[in-house]
Protein backbone atom coordinates (compact mmCIF):
# COMPACT_ATOMS: atom_id res chain seq x y z
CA UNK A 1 0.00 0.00 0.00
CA UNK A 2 1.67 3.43 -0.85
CA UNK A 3 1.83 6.47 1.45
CA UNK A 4 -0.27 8.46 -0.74
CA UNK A 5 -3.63 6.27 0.09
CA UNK A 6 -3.18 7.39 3.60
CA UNK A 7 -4.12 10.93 2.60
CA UNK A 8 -7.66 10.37 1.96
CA UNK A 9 -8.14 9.23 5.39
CA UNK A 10 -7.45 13.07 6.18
CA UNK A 11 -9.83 14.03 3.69
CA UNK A 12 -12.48 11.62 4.57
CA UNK A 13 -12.45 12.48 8.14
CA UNK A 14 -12.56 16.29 7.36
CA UNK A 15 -15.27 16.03 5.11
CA UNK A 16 -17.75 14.68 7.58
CA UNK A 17 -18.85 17.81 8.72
CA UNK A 18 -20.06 20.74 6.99
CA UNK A 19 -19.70 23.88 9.59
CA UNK A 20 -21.27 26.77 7.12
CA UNK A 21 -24.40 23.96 7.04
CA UNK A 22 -24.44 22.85 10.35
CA UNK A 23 -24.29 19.19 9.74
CA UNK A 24 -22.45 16.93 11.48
CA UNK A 25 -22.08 12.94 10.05
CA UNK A 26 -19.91 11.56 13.13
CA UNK A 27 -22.50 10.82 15.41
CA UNK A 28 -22.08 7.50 15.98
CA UNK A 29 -20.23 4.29 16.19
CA UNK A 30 -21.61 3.32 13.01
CA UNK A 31 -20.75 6.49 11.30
CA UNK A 32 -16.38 6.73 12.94
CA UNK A 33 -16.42 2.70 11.78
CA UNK A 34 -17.63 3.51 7.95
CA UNK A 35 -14.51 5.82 8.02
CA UNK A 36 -12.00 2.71 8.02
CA UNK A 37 -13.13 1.33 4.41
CA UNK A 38 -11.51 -2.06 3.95
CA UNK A 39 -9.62 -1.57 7.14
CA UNK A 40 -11.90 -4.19 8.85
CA UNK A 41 -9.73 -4.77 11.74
CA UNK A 42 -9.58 -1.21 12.88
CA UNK A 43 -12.79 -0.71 12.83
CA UNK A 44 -13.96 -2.88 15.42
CA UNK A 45 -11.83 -1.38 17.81
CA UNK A 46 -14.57 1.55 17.49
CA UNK A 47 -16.08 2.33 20.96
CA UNK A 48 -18.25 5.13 21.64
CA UNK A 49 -15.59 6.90 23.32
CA UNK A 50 -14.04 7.36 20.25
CA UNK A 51 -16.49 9.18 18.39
CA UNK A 52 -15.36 12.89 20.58
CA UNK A 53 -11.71 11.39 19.94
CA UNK A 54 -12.42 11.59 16.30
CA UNK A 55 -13.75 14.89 16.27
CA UNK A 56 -11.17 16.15 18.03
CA UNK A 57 -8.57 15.03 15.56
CA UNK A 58 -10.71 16.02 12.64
CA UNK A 59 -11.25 19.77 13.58
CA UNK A 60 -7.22 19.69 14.40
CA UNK A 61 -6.98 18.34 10.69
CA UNK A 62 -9.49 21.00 9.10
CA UNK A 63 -7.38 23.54 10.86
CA UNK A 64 -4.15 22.06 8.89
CA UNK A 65 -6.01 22.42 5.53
CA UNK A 66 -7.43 25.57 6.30
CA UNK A 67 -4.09 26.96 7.49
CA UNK A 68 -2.32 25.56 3.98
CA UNK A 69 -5.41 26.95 1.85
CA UNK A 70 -4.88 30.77 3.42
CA UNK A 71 -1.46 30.72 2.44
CA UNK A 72 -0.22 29.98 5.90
CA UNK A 73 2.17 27.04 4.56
CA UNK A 74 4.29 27.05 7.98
CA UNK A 75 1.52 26.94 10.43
CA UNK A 76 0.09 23.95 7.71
CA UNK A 77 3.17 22.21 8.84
CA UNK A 78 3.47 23.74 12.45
CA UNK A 79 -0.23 22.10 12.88
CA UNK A 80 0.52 18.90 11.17
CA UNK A 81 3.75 18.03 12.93
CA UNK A 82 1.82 18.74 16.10
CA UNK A 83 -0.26 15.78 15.00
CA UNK A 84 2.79 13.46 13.77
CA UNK A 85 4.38 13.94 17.25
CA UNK A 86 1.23 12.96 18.96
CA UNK A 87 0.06 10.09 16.92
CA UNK A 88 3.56 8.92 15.77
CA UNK A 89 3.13 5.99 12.74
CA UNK A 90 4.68 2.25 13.18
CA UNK A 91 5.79 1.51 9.47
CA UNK A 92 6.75 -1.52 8.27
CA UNK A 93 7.82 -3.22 5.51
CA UNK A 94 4.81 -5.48 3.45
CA UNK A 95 4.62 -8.05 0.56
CA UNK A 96 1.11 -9.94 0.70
CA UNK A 97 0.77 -9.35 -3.03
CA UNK A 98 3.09 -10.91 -5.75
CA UNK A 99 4.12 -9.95 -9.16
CA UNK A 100 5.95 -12.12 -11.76
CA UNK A 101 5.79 -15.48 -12.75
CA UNK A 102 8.26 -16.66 -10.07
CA UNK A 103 5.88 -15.34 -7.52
CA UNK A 104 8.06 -12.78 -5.80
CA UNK A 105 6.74 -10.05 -3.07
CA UNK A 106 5.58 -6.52 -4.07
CA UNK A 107 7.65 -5.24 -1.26
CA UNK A 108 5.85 -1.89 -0.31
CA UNK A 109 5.69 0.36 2.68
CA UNK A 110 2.88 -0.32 5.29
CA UNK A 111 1.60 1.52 8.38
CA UNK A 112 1.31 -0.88 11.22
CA UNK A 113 -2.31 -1.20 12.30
CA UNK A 114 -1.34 -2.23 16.18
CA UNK A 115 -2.03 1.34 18.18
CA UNK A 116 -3.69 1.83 21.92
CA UNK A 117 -7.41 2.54 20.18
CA UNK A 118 -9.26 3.36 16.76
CA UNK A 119 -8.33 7.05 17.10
CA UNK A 120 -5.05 6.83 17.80
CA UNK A 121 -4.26 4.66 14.92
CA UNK A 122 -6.83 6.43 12.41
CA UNK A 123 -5.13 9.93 13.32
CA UNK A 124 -1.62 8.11 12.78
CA UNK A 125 -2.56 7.05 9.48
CA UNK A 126 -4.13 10.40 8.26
CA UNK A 127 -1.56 12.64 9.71
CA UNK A 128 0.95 10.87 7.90
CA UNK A 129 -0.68 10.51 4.24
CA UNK A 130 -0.68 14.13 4.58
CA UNK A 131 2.81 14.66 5.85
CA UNK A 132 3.42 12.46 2.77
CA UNK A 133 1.34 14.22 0.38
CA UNK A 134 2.26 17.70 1.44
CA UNK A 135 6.16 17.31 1.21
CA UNK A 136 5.90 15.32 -2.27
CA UNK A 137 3.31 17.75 -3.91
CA UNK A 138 3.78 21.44 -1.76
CA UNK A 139 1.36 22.32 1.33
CA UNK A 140 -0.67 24.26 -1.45
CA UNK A 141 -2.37 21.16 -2.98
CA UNK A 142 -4.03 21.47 0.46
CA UNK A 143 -7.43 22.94 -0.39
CA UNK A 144 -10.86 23.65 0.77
CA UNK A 145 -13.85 23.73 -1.61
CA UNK A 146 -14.20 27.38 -3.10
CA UNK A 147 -18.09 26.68 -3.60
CA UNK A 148 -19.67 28.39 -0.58
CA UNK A 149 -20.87 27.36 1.64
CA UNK A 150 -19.21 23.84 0.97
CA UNK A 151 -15.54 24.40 1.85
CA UNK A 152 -14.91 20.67 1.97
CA UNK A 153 -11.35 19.41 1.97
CA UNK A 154 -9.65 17.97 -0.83
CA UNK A 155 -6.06 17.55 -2.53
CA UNK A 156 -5.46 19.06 -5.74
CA UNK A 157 -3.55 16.24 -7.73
CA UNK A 158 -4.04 18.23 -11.07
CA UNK A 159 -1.12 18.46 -13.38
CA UNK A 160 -1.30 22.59 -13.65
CA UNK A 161 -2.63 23.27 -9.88
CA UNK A 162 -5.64 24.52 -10.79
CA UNK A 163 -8.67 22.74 -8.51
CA UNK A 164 -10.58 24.84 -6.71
CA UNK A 165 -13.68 22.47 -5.96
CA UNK A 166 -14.22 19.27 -3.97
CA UNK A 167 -16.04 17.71 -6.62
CA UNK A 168 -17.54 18.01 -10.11
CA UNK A 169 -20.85 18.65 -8.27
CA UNK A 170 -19.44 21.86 -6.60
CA UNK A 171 -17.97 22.69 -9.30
CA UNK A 172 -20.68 22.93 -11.28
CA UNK A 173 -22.45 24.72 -8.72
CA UNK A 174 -19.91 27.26 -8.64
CA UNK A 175 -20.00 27.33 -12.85
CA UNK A 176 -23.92 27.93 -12.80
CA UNK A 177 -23.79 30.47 -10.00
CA UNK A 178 -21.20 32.37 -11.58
CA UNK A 179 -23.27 32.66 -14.98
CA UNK A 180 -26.40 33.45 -13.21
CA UNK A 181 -24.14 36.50 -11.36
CA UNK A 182 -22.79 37.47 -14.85
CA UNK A 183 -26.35 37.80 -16.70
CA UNK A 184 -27.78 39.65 -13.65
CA UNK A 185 -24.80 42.23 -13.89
CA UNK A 186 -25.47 42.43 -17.33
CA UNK A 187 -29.29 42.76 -17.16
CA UNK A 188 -28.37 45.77 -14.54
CA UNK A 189 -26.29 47.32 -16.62
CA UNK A 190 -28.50 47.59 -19.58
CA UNK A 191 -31.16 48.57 -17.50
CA UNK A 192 -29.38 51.59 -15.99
CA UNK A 193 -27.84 52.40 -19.67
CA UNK A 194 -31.66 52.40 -20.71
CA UNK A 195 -32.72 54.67 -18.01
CA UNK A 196 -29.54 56.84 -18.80
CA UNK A 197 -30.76 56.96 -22.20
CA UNK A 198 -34.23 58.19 -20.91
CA UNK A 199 -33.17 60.86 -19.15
CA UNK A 200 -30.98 62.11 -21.68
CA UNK A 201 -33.86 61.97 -24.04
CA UNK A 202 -36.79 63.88 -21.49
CA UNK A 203 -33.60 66.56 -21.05
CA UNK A 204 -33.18 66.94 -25.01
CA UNK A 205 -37.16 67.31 -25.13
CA UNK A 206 -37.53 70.08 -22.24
CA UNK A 207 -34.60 72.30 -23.67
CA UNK A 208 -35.86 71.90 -27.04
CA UNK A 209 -39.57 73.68 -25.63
């Protein structure tokens, strides 16, 4: 499994709350166990204290994104090494696939799944997908969704750096609200130029009495 996967647990975990809507989707077991995906093993560690543990570590992680998508690249990395220290990863070498005729390992780079609860070992496994993430690709492929009020998280693997949205969804959002904005500037405008016209005309009429 390569480093890289590890970042979407960030983004996951971020993304299951929506402050500017008020909506909150870690509210239960249930709901902190769905956030494991195939990582079976994890997840039924999950006990209802961990639910305010997650939290906890995903409004530390919003604050890293949020930090890298103001511009504030060192206190990105201030707040994310906070989280490294604190949830420190147990790597370990891995072959359980093979390649080749001959059979041999796919030797790979794993993060031991063996910490003191679900949290603990979630937060280990996010915080360092995005350590890996931000020092291969730059802190500012850390984003938030520019589609108010949406302002999910996301990382902007684009060739030319140019993602702005969360998803095609808010994108198109965006793309439609922005044309709407346009045609009602332009509707404005020819509506005061037509009353500017007006008046120009009723003052051509009065001076020509």
């Amino acid at each position: 499994m390569e480093l890289a996967h590890y970042s979407d647990f960030a983004v996951r975990l971020v993304n299951t709350e929506e402050p500017a809507r008020n909506k909150d989707e870690l509210t239960s077991v249930d709901a902190v166990r769905a956030l494991f995906g195939a990582s079976v093993q994890m997840a039924r560690r999950v006990t209802d204290t961990d639910v305010t543990r997650f939290r906890n570590v995903r409004a530390r992680l919003r604050a890293v994104f949020e930090a890298a998508d103001g511009g504030d690249h060192v206190l990105a990395v201030d707040l994310l090494n906070s989280l490294l220290m604190e949830f420190p990863v147990s790597p370990q070498v891995s072959g359980h696939t093979t390649i080749g005729e001959d059979g041999r390992p796919d030797w790979h780079i794993h993060l031991a799944e063996h910490p003191s609860n679900a949290s603990a070992g979630y937060a280990a496994m996010a915080a360092m997908g995005l350590a890996f993430a931000l020092t291969e690709h730059g802190p500012d492929r850390l984003g938030l969704c520019q589609a108010a009020p949406c302002r999910n998280a996301y990382l902007d693997t684009s060739t030319n750096r140019s993602r702005r949205y969360c998803s095609d969804r808010c994108a198109t959002r965006a793309n439609v609200a922005a044309y709407r904005a346009r045609k009602r500037l332009e509707a404005e405008t020819s509506a005061r130029r037509g009353r500017s016209a007006e008046a120009a005309q009723d003052s051509r009429a009065l001076s020509e009495r």
